[in-house]
Protein backbone atom coordinates (compact mmCIF):
# COMPACT_ATOMS: atom_id res chain seq x y z
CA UNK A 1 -19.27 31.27 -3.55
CA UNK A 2 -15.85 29.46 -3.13
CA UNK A 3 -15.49 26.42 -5.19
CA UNK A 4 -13.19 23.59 -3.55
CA UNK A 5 -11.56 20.79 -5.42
CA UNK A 6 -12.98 17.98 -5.05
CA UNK A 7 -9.63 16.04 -3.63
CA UNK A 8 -11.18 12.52 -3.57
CA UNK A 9 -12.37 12.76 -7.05
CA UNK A 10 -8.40 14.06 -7.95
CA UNK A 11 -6.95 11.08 -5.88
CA UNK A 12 -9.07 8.92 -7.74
CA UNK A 13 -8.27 10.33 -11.34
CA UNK A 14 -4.04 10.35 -10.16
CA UNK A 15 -4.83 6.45 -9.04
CA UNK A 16 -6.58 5.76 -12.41
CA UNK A 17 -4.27 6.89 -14.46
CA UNK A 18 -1.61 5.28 -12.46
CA UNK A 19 -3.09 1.87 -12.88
CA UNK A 20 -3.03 2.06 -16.23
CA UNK A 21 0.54 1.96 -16.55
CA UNK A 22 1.24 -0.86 -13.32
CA UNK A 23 0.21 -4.16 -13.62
CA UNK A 24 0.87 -6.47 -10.98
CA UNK A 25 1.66 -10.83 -11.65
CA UNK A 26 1.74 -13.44 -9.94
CA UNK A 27 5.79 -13.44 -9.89
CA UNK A 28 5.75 -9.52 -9.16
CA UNK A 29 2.49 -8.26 -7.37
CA UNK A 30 1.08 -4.72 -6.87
CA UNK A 31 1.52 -3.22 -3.90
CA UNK A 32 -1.57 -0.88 -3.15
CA UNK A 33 -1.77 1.34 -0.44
CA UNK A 34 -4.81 3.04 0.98
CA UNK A 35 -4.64 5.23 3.67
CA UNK A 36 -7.42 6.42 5.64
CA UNK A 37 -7.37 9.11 8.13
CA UNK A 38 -7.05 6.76 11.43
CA UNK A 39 -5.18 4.03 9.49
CA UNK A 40 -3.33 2.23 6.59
CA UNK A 41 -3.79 -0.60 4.66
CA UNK A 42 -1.86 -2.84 2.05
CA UNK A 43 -2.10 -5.44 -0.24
CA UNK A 44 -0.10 -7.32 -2.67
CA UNK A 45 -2.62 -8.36 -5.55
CA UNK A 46 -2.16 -10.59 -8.60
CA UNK A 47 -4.04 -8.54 -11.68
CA UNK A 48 -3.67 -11.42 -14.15
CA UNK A 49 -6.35 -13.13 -11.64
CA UNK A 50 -7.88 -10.44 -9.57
CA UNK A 51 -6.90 -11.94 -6.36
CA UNK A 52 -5.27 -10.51 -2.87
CA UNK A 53 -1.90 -12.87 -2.12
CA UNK A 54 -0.90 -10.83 0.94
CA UNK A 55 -2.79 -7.82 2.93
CA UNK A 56 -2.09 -6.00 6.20
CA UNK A 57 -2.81 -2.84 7.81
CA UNK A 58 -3.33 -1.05 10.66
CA UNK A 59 -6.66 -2.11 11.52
CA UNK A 60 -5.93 -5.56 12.21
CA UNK A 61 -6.77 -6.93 15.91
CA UNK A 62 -3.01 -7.95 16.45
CA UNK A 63 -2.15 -3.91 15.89
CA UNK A 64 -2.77 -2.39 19.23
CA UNK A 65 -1.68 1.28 18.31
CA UNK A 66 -3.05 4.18 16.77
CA UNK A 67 -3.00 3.52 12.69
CA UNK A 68 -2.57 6.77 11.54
CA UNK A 69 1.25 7.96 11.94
CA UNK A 70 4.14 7.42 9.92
CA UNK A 71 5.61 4.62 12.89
CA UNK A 72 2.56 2.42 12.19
CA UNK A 73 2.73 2.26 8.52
CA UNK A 74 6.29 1.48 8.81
CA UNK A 75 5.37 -1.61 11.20
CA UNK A 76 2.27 -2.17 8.63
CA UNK A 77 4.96 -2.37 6.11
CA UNK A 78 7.46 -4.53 7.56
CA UNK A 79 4.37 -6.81 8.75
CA UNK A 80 3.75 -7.14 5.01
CA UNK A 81 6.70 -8.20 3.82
CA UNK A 82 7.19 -10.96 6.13
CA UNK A 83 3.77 -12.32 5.32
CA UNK A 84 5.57 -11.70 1.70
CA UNK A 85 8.20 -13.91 2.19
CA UNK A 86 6.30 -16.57 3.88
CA UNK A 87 4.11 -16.92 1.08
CA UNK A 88 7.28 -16.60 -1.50
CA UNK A 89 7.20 -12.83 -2.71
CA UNK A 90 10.44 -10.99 -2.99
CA UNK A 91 9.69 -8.44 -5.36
CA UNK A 92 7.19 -6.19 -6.31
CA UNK A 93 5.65 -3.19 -8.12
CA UNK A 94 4.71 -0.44 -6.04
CA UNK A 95 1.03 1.44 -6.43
CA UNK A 96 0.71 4.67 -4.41
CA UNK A 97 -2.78 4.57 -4.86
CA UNK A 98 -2.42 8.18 -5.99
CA UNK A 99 -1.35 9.40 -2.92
CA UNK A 100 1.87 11.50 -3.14
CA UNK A 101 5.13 9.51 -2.08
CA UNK A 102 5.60 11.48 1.29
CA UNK A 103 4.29 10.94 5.14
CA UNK A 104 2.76 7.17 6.02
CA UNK A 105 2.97 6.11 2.33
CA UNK A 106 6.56 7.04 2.15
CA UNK A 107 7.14 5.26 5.70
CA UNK A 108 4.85 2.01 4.93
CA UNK A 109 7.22 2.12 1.50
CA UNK A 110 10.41 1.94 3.56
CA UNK A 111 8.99 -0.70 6.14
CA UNK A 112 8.91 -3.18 3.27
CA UNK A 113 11.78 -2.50 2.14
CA UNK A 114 13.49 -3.18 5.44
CA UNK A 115 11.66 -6.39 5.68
CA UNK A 116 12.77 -7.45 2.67
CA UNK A 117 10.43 -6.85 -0.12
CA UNK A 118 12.66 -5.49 -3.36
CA UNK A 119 10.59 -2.42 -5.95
């Protein structure tokens, strides 16, 4: 019988323990980034009140392309930081969700960074 790590339950664990050393304000929000396997999502959340200030993603009905390639998340990325900057947010903390910093999250990284958004 082969046994196969469970990879969702190891994403999960990575994220955990990642959370507990980020912590996202008002002044300097989390980023969080989920990626699924046909597209990407991200939010900049306030942890001091549990609340969303800014979200986009791939999903949306403005995003007419296919979600899940590295050119989408960086468009998903620069989306987000303008929405960022309208609503005040220059800098940030980012939260790889426990994903490893390479492919779409690497891409939706450097998409907000070229719109602006400073972590």
């Amino acid at each position: 019988m082969v046994n196969r790590p469970n990879t969702a339950k190891a994403r999960l664990a990575r994220h955990k323990r990642v959370r507990g050393k980020i912590r996202g304000t008002a002044e300097c929000p989390r980023l969080n980034v989920f990626r699924s396997l046909q597209h990407i999502y991200a939010q900049l959340i306030d942890d001091d009140k549990g609340v969303t200030l800014v979200s986009a993603s791939s999903a949306e009905k403005a995003f007419e392309e296919y979600g899940g390639n590295i050119e989408a998340a960086k468009k998903v990325g620069k989306t987000l930081a303008e929405r960022a900057t309208a609503a005040g947010i220059t800098e940030c903390v980012f939260d790889r969700g426990g994903y490893i910093y390479h492919g779409r999250v690497q891409g939706l990284a450097e998409g907000a960074r070229e719109g602006g958004l400073k972590f």
